[in-house]
C-alpha atoms as a PDB file:
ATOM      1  CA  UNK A   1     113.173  27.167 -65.830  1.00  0.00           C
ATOM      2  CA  UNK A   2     110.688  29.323 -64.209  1.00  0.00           C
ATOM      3  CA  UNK A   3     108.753  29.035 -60.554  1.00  0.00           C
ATOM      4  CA  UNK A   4     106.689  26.890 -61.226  1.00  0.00           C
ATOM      5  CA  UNK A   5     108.539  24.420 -63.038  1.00  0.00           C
ATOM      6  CA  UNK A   6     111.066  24.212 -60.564  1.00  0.00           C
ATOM      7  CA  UNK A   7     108.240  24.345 -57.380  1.00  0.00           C
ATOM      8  CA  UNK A   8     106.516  21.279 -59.708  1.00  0.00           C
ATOM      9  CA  UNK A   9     110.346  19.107 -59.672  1.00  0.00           C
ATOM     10  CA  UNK A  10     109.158  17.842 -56.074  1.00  0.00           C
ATOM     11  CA  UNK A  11     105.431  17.822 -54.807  1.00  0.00           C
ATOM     12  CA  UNK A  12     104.868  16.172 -51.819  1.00  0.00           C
ATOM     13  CA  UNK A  13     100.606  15.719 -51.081  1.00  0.00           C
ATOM     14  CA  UNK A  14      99.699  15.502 -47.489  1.00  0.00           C
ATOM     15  CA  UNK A  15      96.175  14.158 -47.507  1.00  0.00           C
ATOM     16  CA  UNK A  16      94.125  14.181 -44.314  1.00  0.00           C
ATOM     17  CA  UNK A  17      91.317  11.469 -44.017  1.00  0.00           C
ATOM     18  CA  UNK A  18      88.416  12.451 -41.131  1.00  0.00           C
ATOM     19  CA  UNK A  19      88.222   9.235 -38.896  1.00  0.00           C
ATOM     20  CA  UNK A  20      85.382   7.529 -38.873  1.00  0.00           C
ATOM     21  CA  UNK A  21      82.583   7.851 -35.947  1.00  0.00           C
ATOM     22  CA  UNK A  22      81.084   5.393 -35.082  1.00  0.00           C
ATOM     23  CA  UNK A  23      77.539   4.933 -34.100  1.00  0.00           C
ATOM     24  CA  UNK A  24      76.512   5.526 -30.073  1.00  0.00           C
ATOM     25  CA  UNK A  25      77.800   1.548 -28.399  1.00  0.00           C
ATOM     26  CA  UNK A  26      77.275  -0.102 -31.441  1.00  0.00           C
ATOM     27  CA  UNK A  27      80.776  -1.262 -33.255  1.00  0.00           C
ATOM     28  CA  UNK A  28      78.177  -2.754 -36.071  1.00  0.00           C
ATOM     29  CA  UNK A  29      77.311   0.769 -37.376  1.00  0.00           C
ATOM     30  CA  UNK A  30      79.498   3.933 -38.369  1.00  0.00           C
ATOM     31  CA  UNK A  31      78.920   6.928 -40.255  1.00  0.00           C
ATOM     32  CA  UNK A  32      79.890   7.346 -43.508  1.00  0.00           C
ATOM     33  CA  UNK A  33      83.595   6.636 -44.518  1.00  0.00           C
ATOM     34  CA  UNK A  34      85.036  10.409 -45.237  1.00  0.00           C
ATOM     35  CA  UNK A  35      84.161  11.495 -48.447  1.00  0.00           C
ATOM     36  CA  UNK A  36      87.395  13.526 -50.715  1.00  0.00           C
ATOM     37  CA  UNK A  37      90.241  14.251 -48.117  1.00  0.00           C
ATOM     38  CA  UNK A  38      91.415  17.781 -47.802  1.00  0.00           C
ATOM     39  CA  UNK A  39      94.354  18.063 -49.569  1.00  0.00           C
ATOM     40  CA  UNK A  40      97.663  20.442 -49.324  1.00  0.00           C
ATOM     41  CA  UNK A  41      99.329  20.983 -52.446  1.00  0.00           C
ATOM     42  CA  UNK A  42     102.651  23.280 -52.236  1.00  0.00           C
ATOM     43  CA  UNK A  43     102.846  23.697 -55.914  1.00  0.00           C
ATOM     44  CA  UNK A  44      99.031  23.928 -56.840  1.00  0.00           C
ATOM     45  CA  UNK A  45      99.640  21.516 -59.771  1.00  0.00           C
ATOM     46  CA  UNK A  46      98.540  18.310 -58.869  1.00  0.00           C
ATOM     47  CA  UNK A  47      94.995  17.450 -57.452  1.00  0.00           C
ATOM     48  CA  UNK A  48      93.766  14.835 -55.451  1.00  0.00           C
ATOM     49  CA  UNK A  49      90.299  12.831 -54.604  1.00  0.00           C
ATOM     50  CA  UNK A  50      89.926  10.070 -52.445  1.00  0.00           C
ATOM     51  CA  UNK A  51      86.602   8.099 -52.375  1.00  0.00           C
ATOM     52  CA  UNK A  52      85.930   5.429 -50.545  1.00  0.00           C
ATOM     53  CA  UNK A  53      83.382   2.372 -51.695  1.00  0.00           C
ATOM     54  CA  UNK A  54      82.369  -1.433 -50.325  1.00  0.00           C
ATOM     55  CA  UNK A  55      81.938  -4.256 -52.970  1.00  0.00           C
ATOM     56  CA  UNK A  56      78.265  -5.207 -53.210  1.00  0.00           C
ATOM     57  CA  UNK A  57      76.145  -8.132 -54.915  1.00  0.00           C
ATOM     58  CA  UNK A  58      74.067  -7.176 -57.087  1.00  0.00           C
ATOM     59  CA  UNK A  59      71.572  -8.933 -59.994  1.00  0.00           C
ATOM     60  CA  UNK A  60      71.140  -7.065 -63.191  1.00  0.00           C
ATOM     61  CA  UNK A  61      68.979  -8.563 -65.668  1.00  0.00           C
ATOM     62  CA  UNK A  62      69.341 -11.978 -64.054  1.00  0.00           C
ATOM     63  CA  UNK A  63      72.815 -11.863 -63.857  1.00  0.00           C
ATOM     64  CA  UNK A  64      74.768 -11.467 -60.827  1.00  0.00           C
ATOM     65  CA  UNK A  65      77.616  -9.304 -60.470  1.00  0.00           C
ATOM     66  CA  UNK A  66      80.212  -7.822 -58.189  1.00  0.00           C
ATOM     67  CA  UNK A  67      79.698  -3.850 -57.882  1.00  0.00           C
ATOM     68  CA  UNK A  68      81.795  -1.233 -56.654  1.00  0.00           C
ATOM     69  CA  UNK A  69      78.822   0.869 -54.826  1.00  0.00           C
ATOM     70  CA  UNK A  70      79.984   4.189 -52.487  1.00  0.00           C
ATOM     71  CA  UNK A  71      80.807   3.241 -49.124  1.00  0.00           C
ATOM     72  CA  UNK A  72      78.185   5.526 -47.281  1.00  0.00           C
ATOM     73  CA  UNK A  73      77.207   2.687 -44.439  1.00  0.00           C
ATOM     74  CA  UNK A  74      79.862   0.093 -43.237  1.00  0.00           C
ATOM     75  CA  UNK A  75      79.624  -2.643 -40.563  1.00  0.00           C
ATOM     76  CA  UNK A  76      82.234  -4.107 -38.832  1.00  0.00           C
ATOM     77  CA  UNK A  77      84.190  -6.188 -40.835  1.00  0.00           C
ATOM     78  CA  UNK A  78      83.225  -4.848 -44.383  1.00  0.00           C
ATOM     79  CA  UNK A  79      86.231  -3.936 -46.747  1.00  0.00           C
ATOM     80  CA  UNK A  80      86.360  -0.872 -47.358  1.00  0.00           C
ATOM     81  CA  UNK A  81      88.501   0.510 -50.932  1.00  0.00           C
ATOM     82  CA  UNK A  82      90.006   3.316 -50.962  1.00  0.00           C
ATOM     83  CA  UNK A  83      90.801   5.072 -54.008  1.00  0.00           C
ATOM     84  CA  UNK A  84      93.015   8.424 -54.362  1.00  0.00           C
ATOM     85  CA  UNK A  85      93.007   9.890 -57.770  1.00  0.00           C
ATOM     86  CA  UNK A  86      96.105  12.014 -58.527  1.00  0.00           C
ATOM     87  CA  UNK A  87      96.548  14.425 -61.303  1.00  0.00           C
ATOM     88  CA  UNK A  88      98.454  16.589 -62.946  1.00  0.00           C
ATOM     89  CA  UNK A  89      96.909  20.021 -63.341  1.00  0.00           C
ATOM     90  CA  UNK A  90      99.632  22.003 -64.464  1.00  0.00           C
ATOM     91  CA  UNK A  91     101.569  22.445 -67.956  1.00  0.00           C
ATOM     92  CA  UNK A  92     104.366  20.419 -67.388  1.00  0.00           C
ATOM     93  CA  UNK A  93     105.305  17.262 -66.096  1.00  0.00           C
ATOM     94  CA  UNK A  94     105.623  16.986 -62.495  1.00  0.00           C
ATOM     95  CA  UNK A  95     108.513  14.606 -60.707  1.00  0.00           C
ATOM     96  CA  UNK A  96     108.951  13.145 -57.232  1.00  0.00           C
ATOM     97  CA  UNK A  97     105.066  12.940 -56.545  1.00  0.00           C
ATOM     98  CA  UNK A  98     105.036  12.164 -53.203  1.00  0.00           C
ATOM     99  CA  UNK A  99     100.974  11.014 -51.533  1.00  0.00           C
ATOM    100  CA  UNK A 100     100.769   9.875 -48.336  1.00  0.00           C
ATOM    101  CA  UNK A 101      97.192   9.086 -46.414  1.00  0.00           C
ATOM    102  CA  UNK A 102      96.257   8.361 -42.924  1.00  0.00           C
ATOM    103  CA  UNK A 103      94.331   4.714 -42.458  1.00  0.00           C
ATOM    104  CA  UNK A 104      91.413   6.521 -40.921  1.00  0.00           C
ATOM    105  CA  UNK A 105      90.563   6.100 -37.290  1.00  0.00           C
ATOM    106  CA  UNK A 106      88.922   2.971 -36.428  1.00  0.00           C
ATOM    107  CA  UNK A 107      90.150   0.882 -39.530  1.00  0.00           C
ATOM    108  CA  UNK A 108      92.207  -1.804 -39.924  1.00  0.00           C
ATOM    109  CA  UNK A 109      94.745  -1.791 -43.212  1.00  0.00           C
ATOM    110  CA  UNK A 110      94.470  -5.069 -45.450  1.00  0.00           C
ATOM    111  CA  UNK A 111      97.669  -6.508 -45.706  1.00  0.00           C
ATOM    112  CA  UNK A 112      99.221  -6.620 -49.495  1.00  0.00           C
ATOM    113  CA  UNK A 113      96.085  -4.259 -50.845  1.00  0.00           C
ATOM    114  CA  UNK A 114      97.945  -1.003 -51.144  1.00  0.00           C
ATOM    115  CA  UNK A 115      98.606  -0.501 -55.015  1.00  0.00           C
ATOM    116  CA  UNK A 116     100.034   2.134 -57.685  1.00  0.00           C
ATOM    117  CA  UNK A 117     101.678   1.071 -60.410  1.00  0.00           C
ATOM    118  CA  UNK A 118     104.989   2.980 -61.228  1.00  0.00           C
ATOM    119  CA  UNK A 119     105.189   3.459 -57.652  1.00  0.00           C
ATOM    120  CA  UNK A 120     107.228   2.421 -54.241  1.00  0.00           C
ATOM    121  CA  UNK A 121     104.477   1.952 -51.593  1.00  0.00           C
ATOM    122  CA  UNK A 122     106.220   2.236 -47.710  1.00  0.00           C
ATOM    123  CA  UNK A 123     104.272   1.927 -44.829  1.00  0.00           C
ATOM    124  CA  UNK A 124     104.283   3.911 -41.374  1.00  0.00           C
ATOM    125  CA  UNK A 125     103.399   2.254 -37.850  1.00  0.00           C
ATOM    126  CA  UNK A 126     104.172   5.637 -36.238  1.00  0.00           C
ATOM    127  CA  UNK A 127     101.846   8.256 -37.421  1.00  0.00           C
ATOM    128  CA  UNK A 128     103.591   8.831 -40.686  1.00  0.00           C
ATOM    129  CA  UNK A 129     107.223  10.144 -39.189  1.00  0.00           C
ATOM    130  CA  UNK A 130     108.546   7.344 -40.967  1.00  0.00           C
ATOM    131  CA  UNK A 131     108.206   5.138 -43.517  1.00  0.00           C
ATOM    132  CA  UNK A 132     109.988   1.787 -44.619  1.00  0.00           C
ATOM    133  CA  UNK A 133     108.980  -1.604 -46.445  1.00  0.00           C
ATOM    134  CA  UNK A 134     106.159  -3.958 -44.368  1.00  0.00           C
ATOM    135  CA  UNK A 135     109.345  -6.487 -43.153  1.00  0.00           C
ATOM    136  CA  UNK A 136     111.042  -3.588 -42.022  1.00  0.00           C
ATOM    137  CA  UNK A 137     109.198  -1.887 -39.558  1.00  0.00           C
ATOM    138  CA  UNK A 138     109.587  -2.721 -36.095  1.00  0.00           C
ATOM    139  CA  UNK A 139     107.345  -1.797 -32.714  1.00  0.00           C
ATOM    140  CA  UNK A 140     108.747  -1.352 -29.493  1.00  0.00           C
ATOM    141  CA  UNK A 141     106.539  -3.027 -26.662  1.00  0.00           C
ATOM    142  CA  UNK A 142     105.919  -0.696 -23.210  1.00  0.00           C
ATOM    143  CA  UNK A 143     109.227  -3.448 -21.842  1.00  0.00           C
ATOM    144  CA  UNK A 144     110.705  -2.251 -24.590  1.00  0.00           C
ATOM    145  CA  UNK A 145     111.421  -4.590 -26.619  1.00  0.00           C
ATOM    146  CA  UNK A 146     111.026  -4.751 -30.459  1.00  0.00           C
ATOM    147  CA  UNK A 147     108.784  -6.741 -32.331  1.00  0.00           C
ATOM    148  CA  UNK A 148     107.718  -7.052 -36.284  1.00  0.00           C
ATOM    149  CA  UNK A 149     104.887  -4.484 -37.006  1.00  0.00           C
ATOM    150  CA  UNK A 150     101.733  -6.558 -38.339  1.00  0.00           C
ATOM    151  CA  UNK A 151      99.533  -4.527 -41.311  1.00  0.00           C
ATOM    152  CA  UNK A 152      97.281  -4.255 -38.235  1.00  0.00           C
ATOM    153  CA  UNK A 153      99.650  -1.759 -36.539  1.00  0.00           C
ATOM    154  CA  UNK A 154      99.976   0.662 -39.588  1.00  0.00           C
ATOM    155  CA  UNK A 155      99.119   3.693 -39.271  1.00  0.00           C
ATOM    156  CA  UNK A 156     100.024   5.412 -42.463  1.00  0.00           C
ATOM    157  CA  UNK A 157     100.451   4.750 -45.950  1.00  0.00           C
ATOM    158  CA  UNK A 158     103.181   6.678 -48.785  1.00  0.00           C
ATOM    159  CA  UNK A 159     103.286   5.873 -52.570  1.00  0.00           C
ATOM    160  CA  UNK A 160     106.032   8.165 -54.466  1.00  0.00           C
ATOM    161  CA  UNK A 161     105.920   8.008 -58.172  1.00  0.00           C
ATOM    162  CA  UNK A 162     108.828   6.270 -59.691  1.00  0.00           C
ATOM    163  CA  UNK A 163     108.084   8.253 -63.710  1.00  0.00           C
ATOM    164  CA  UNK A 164     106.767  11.867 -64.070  1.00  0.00           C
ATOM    165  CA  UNK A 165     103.118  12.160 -64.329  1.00  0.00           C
ATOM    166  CA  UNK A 166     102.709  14.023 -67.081  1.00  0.00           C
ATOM    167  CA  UNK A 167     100.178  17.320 -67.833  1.00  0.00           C
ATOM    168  CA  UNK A 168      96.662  16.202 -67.883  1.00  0.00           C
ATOM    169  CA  UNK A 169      97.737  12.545 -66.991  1.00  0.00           C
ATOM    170  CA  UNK A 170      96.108  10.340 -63.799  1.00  0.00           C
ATOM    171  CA  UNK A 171      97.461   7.708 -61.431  1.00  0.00           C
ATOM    172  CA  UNK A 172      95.543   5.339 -59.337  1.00  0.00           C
ATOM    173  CA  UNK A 173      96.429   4.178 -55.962  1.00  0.00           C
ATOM    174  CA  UNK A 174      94.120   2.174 -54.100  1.00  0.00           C
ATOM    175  CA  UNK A 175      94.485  -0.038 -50.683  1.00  0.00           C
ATOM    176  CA  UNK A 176      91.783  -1.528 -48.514  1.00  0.00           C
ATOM    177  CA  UNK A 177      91.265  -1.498 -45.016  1.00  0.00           C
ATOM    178  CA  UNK A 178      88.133  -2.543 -42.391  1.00  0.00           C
ATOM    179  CA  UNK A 179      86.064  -1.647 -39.680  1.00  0.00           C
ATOM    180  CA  UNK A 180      87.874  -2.942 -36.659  1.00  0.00           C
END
């Protein structure tokens, strides 16, 4: 087994999302959710692209319809869907994919939106040091006691790949979250 093969067993993707800013004293208005998310890849085998986009009402030819339209102005309380595209650049199949995301700064995770099939979401509440299942994760309160963390309190999200993603293949993960 050569290098890369053996760098490619376990990839773990640290993706860094750019917080939203919002517009001067005016919660109602923010910039433009970040665009693709810089992206550190150990092996150099596996890319990823994260694009964010709000569902939207439209009428086409007298019909109407839900769209998926890019997310470039959000209000308070719009949903915003994230989307991280992951794929496998190299030759050979790549094991142990490991993505993890910030919530970006000012938003809110939807509780029960985070998806990837063929993969074991976990959650962080403390800046991604840790992860662990949403009934599992616990807050300690300045009188320090614990309480349950609420999807409102997460901080971080984690989706490892159960199966190999194969050369040339693509997974989906996806979660929502909105403008507090």
């Amino acid at each position: 087994m050569d290098l890369q093969q053996k760098s490619a067993r376990r990839t773990t993707l640290a993706l860094t999302a750019a917080a939203f800013v919002l517009a001067r004293g005016a919660l109602a208005q923010a910039s433009p959710p970040p665009g693709p998310a810089p992206t550190t890849i150990p092996s150099g085998t596996i890319g990823v692209v994260t694009t964010a986009a709000v569902e939207r009402h439209v009428v086409v030819d007298g019909h109407a319809r839900i769209e998926l339209v890019p997310a470039n102005r959000v209000v308070a309380g719009d949903p915003v869907i994230y989307t991280l595209r992951v794929t496998n650049l190299g030759p050979v199949p790549v094991t142990g994919v490991v993505v993890t995301t910030p919530i970006p700064g000012r938003m809110r995770y939807v509780a029960g939106t985070a998806i990837g099939p063929g993969a074991k979401i976990g959650f962080s509440v403390d800046g991604g040091r840790t992860y662990a299942a949403p009934g599992r994760l616990r807050l300690t309160g300045a009188d320090g006691r614990t309480r349950p963390a609420t999807a409102a309190d997460y901080t971080n999200l984690r989706w490892v790949l159960q199966d190999p993603l194969q050369s040339g293949s693509v997974a989906y993960l996806r979660y929502t979250a909105v403008l507090r």
